[in-house]
Protein backbone atom coordinates (compact mmCIF):
# COMPACT_ATOMS: atom_id res chain seq x y z
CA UNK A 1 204.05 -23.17 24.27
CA UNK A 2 202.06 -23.40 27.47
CA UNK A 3 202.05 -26.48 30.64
CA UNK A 4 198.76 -28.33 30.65
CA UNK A 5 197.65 -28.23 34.56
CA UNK A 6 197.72 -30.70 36.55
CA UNK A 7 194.15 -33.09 36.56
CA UNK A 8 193.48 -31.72 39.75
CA UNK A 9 193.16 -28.21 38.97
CA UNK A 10 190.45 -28.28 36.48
CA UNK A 11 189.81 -24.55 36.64
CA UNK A 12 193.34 -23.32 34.85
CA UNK A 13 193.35 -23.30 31.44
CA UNK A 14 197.37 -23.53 31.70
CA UNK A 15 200.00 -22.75 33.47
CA UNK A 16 202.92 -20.39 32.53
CA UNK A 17 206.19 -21.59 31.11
CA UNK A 18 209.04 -21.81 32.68
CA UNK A 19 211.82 -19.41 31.38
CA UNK A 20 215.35 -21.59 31.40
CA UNK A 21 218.65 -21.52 29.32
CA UNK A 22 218.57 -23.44 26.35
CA UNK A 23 221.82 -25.41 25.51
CA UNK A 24 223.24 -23.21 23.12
CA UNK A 25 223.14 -20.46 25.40
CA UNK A 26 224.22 -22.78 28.83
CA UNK A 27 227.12 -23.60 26.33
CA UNK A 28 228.43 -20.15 25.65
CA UNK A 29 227.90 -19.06 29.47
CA UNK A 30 230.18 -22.27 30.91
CA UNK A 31 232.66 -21.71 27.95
CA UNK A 32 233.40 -18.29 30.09
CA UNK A 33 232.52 -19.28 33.18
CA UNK A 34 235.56 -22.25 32.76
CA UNK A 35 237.82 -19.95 31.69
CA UNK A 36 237.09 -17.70 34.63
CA UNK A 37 237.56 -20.89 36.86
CA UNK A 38 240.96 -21.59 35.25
CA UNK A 39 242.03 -18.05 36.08
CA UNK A 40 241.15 -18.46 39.90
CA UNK A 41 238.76 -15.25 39.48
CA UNK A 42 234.98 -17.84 39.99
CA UNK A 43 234.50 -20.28 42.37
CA UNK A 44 230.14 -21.48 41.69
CA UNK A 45 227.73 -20.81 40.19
CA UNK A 46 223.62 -21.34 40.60
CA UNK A 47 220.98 -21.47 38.31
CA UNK A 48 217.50 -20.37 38.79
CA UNK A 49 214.35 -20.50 36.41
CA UNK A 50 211.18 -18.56 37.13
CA UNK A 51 208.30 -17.98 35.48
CA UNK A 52 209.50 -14.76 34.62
CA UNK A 53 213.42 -15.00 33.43
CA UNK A 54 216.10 -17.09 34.07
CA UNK A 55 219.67 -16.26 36.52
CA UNK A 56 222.59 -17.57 36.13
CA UNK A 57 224.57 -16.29 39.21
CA UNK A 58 228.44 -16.50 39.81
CA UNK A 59 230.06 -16.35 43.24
CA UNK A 60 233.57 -15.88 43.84
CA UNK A 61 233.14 -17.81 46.92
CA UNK A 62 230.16 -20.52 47.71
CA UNK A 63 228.85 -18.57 50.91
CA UNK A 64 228.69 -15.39 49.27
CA UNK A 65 226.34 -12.85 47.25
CA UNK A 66 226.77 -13.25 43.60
CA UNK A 67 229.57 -11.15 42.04
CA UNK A 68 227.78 -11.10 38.63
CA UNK A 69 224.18 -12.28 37.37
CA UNK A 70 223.71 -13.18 33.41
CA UNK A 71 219.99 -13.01 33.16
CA UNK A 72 217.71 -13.91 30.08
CA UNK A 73 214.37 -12.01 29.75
CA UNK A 74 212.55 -13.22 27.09
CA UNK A 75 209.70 -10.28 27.56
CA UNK A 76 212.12 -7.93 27.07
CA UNK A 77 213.17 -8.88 23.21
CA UNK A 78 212.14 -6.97 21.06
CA UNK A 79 212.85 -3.60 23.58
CA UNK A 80 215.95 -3.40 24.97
CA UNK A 81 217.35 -7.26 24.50
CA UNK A 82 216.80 -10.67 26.24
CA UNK A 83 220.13 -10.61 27.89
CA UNK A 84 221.63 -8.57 30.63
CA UNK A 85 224.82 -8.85 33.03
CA UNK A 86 223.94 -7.55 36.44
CA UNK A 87 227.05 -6.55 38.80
CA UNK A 88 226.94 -7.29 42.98
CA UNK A 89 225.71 -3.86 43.48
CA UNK A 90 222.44 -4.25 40.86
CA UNK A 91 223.83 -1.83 38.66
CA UNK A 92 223.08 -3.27 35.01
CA UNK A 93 226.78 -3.73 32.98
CA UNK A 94 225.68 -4.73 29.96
CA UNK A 95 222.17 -5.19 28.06
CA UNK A 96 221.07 -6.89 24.64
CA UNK A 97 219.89 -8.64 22.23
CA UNK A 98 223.06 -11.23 21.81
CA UNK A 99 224.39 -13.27 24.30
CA UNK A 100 227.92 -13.77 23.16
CA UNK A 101 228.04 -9.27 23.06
CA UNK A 102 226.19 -9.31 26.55
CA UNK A 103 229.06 -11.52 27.34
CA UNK A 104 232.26 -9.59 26.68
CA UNK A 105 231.76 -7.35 29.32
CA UNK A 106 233.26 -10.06 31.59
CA UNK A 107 235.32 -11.00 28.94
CA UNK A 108 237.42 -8.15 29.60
CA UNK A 109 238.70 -9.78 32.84
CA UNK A 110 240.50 -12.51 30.79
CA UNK A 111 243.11 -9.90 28.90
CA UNK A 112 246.08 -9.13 31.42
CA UNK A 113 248.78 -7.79 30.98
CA UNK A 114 252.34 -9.77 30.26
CA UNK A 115 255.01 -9.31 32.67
């Protein structure tokens, strides 16, 4: 699906969609990120849509660099998967085609051990 332009620029054809988070997916990323809230481990979170792909950044404080990035991709689908956690450093965590199995690598923070 592609933007008609604006009237006033009658020489593009169209403009480029925007990439965003449907609500399915927005669903199953604030399921964890509520949990993570809950556990005192996240603090915010932003959301950015570009032409291109789509962030969803989490900060463990609201002046800081983002401790993790979930980021959706849809270019890369049928290579390596739409979906990718990013960690502070760049360093890609996890990569695929499945949101909820891109997810569980943060996941992991949520089992502790019982004293």
């Amino acid at each position: 699906m592609t933007i008609q332009p604006p009237s006033h620029l009658p020489f593009v054809t169209s403009l480029p969609e925007q990439v965003s988070f449907d609500r399915h997916e927005l669903s199953q990323i604030l399921t964890l990120y509520g949990r993570m809230v809950a556990l005192g481990e996240w603090r915010d979170y932003g959301i950015s849509t570009l032409h291109d792909f789509a962030v969803f950044s989490v900060f463990r404080r609201t002046a800081e660099h983002p401790i993790y990035r979930i980021e959706k991709h849809p270019k890369l689908r049928g290579k390596q998967g739409m979906y990718s956690v990013v960690g502070m450093d760049g360093h890609i965590l996890r990569r695929g085609a499945d949101l909820p199995t891109v997810l569980r690598v943060l996941e992991r923070k949520l089992i502790r051990p019982v004293d």
